[in-house]
PDB file of N, CA and C in Angstrom:
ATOM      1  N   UNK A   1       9.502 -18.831   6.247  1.00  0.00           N
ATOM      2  CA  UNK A   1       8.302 -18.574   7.017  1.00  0.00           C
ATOM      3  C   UNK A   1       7.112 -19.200   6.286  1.00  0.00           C
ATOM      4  N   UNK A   2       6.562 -19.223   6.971  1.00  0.00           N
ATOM      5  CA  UNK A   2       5.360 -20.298   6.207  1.00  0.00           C
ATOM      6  C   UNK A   2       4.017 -18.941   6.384  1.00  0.00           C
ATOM      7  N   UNK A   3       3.538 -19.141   5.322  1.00  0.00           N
ATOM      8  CA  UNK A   3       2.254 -18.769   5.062  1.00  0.00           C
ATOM      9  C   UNK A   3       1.152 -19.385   5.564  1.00  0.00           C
ATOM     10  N   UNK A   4       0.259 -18.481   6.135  1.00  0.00           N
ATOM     11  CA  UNK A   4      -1.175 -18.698   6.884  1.00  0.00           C
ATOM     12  C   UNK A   4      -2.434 -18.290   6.152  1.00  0.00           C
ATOM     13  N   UNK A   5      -2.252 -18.635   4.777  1.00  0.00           N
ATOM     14  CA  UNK A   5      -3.478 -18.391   3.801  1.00  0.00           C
ATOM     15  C   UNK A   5      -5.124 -18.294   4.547  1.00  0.00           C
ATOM     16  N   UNK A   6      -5.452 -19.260   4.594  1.00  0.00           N
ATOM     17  CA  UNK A   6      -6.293 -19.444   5.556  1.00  0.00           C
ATOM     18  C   UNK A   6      -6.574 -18.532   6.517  1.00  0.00           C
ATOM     19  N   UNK A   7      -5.912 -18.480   7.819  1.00  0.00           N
ATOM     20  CA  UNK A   7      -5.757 -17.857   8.627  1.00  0.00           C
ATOM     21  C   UNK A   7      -5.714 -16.543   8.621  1.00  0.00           C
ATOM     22  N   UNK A   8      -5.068 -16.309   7.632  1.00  0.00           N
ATOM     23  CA  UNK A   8      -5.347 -14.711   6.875  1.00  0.00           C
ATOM     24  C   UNK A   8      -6.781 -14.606   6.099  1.00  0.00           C
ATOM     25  N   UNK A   9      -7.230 -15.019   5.808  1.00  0.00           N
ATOM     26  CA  UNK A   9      -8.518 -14.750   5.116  1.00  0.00           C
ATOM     27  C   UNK A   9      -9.771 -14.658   6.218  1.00  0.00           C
ATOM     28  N   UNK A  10      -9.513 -15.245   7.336  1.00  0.00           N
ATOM     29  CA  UNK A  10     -10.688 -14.883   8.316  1.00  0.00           C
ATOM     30  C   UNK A  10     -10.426 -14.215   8.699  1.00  0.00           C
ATOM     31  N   UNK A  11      -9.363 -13.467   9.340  1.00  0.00           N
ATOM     32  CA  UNK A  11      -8.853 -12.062  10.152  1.00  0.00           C
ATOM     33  C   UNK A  11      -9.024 -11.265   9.404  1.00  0.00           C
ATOM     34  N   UNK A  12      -8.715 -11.090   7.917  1.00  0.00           N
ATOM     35  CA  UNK A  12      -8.561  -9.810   7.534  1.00  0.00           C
ATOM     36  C   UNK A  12      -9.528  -9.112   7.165  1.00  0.00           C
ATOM     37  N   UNK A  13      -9.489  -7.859   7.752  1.00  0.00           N
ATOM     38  CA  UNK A  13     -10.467  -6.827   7.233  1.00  0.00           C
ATOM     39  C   UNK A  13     -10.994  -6.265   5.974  1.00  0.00           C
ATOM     40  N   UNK A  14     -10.423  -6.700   4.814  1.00  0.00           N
ATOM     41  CA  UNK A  14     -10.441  -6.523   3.570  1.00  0.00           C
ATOM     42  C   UNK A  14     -11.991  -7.012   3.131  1.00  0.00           C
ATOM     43  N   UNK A  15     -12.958  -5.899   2.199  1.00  0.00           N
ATOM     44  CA  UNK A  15     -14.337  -6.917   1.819  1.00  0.00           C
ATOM     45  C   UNK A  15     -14.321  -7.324   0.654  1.00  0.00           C
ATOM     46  N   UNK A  16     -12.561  -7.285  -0.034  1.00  0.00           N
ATOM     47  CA  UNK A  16     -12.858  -7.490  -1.361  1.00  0.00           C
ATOM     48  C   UNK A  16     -12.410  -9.119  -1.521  1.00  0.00           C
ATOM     49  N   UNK A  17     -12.986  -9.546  -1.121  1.00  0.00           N
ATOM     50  CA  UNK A  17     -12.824 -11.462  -0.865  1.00  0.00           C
ATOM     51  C   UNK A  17     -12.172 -12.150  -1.920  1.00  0.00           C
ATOM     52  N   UNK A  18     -13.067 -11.815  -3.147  1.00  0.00           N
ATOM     53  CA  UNK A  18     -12.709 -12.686  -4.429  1.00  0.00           C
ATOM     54  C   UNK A  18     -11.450 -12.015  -5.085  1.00  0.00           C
ATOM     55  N   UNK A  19     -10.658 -10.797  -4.782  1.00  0.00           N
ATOM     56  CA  UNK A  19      -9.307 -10.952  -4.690  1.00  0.00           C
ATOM     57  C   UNK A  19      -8.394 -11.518  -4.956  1.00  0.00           C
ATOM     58  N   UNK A  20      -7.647 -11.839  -5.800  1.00  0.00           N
ATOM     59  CA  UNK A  20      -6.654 -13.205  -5.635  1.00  0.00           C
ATOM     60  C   UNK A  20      -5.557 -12.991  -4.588  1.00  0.00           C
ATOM     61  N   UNK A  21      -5.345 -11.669  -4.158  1.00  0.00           N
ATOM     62  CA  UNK A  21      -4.239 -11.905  -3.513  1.00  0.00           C
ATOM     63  C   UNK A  21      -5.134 -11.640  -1.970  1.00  0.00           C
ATOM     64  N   UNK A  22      -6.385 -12.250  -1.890  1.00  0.00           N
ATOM     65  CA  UNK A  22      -6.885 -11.969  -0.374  1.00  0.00           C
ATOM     66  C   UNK A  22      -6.235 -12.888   0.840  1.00  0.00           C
ATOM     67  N   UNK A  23      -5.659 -12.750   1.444  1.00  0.00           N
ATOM     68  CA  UNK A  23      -4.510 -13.768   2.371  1.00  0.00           C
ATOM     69  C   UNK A  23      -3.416 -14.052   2.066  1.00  0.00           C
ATOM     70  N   UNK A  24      -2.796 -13.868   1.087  1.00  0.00           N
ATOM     71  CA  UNK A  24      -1.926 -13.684   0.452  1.00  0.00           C
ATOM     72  C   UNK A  24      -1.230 -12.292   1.039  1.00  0.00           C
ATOM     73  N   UNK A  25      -0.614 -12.198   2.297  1.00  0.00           N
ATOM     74  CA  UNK A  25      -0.524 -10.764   2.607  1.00  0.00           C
ATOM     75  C   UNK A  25       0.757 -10.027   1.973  1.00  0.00           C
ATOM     76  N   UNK A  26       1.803 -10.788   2.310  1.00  0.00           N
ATOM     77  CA  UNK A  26       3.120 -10.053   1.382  1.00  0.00           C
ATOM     78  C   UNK A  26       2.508  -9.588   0.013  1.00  0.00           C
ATOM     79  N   UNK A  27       2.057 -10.100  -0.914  1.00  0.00           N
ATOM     80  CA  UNK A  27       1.682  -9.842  -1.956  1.00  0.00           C
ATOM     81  C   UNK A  27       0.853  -8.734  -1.916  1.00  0.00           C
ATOM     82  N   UNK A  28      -0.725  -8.608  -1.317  1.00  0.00           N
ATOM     83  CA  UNK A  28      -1.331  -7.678  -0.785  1.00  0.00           C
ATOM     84  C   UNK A  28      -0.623  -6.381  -0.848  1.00  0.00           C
ATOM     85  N   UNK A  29       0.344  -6.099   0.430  1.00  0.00           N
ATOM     86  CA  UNK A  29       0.865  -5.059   0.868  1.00  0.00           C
ATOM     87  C   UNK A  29       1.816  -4.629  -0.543  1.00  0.00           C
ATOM     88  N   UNK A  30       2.512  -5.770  -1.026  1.00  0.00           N
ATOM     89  CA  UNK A  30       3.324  -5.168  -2.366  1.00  0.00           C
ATOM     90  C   UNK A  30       2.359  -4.414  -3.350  1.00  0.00           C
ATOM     91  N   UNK A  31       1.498  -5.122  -3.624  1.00  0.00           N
ATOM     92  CA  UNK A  31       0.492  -4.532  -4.589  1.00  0.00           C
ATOM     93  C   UNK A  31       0.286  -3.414  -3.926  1.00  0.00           C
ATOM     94  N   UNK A  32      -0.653  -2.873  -3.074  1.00  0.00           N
ATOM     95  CA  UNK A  32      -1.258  -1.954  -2.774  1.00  0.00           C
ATOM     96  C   UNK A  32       0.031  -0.812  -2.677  1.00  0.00           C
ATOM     97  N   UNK A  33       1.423  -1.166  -1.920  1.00  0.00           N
ATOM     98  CA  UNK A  33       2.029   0.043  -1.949  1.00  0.00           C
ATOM     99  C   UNK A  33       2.402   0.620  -3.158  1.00  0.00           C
ATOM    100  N   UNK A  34       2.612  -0.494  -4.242  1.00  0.00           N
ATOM    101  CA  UNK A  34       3.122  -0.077  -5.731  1.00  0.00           C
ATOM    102  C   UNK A  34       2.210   1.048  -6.174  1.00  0.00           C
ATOM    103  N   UNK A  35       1.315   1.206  -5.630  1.00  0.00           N
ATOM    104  CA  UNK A  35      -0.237   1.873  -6.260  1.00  0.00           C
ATOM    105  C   UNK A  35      -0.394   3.163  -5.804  1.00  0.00           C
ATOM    106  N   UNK A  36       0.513   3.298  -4.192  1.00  0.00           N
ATOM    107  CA  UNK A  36       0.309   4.214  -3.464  1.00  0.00           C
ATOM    108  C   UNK A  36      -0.615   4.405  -2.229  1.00  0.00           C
ATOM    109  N   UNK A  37      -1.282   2.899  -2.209  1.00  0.00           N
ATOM    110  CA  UNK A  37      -2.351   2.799  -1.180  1.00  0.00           C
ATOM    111  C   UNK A  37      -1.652   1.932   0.403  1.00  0.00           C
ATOM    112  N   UNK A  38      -3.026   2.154   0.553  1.00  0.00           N
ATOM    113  CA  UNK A  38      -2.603   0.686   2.024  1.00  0.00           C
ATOM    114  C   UNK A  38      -4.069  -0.150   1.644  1.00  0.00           C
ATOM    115  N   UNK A  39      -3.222  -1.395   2.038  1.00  0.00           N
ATOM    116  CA  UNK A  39      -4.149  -2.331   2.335  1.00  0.00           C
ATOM    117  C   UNK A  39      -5.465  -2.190   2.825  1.00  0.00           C
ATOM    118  N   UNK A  40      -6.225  -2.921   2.723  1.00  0.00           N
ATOM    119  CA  UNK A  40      -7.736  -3.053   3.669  1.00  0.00           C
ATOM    120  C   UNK A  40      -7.444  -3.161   4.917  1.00  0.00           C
ATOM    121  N   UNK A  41      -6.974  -4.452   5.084  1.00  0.00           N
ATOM    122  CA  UNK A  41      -6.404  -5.318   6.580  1.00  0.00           C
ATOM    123  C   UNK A  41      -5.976  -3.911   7.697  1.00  0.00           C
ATOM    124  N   UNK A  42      -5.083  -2.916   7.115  1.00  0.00           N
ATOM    125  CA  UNK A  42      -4.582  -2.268   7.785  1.00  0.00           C
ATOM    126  C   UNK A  42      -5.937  -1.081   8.984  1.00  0.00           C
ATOM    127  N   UNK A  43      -7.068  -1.039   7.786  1.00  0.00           N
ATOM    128  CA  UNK A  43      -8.199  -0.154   8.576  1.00  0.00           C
ATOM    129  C   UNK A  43      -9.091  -1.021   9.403  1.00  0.00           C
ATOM    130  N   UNK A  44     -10.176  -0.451  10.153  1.00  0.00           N
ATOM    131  CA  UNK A  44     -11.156  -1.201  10.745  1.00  0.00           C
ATOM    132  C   UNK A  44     -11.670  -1.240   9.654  1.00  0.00           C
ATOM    133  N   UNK A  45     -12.896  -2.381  10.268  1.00  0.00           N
ATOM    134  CA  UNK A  45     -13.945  -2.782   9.115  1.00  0.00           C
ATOM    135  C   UNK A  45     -14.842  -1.693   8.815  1.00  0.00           C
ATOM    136  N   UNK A  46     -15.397  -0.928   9.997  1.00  0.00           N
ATOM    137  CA  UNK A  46     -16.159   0.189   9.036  1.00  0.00           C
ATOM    138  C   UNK A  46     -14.767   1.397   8.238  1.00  0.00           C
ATOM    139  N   UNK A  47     -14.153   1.550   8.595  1.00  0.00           N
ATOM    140  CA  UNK A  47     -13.011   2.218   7.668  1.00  0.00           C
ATOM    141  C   UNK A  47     -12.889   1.552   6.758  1.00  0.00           C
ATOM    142  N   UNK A  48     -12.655   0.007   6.331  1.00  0.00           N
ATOM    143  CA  UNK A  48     -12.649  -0.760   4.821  1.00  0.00           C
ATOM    144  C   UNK A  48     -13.725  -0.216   4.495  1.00  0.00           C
ATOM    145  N   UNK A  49     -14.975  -0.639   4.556  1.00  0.00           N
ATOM    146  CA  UNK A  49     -16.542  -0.050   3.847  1.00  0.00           C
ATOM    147  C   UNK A  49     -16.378   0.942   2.936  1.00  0.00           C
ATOM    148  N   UNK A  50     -15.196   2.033   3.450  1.00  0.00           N
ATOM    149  CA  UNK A  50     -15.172   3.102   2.487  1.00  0.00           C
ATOM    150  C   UNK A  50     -14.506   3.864   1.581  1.00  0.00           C
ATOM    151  N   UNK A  51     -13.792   2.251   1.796  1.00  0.00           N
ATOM    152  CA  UNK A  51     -13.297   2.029   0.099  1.00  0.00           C
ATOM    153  C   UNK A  51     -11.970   2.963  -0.187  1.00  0.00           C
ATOM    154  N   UNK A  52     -11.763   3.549   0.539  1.00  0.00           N
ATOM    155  CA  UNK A  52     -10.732   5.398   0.363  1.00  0.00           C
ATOM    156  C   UNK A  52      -9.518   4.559   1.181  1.00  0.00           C
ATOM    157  N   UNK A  53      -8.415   4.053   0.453  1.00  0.00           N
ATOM    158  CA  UNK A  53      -6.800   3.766   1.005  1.00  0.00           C
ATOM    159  C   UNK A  53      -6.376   4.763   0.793  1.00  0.00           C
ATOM    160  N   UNK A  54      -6.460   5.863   1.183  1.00  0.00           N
ATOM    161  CA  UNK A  54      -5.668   7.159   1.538  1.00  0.00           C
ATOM    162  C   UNK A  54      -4.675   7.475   2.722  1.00  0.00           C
ATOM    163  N   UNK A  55      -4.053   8.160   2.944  1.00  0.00           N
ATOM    164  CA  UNK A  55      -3.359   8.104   3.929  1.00  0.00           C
ATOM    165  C   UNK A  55      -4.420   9.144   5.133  1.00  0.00           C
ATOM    166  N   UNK A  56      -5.381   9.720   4.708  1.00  0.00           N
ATOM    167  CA  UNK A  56      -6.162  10.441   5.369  1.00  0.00           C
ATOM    168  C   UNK A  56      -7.025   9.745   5.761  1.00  0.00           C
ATOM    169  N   UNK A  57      -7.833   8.448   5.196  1.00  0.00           N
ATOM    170  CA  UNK A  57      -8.562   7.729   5.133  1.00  0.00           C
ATOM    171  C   UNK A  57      -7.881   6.698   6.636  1.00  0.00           C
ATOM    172  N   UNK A  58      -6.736   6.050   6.557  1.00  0.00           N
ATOM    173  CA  UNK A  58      -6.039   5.230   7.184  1.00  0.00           C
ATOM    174  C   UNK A  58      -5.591   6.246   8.936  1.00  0.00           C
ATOM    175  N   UNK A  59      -5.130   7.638   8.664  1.00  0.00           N
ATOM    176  CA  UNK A  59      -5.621   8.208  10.026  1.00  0.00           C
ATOM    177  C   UNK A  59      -6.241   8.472  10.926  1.00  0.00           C
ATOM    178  N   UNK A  60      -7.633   8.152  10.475  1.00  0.00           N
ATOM    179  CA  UNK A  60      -8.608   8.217  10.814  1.00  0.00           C
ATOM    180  C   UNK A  60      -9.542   6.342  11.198  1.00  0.00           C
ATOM    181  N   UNK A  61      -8.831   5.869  10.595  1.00  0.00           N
ATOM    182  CA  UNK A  61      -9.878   4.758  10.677  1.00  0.00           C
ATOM    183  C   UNK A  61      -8.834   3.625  10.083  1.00  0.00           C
ATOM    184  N   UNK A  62      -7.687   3.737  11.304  1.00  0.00           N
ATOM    185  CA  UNK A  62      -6.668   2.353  11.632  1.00  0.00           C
ATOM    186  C   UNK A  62      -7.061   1.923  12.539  1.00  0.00           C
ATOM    187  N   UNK A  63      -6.432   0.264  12.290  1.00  0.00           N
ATOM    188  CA  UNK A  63      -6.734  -0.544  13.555  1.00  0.00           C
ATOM    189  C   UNK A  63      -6.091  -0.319  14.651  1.00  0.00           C
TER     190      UNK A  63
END
C-alpha cells in the first residue's frame, strides 16, 4: 500500500504539525496506542484543541 504523506497532513486533525510522525499514520496510531491514547486525527478539531486523548475525551468529541 502506498503511503499518502502529504495527503495525510492536510486532512488530519492533529495541531501538533512539527511531529515527526504527522502523516505518517500507521506510525501515529502505533505510537499513540503504545501510550494508551488515540490519535488527534481520530477527534474533531475543536476536540484536538484539548489536548485530552482519553477515551472520555474521544466520546465526546469523535469525528
Amino acid at each position: 500500500m502506498e503511503c499518502t504523506i502529504g495527503k495525510n497532513k492536510k486532512e488530519c486533525a492533529c495541531t501538533y504539525t512539527t511531529c515527526p510522525l504527522h502523516g505518517k499514520c500507521c506510525e501515529c496510531i502505533a505510537s499513540h496506542t503504545a501510550k494508551g491514547q488515540f490519535p488527534g486525527c481520530l477527534f474533531t478539531k475543536e476536540g484536538e484543541k484539548l489536548y485530552d486523548r482519553s477515551w472520555e475525551a474521544l466520546k465526546d468529541n469523535h469525528i
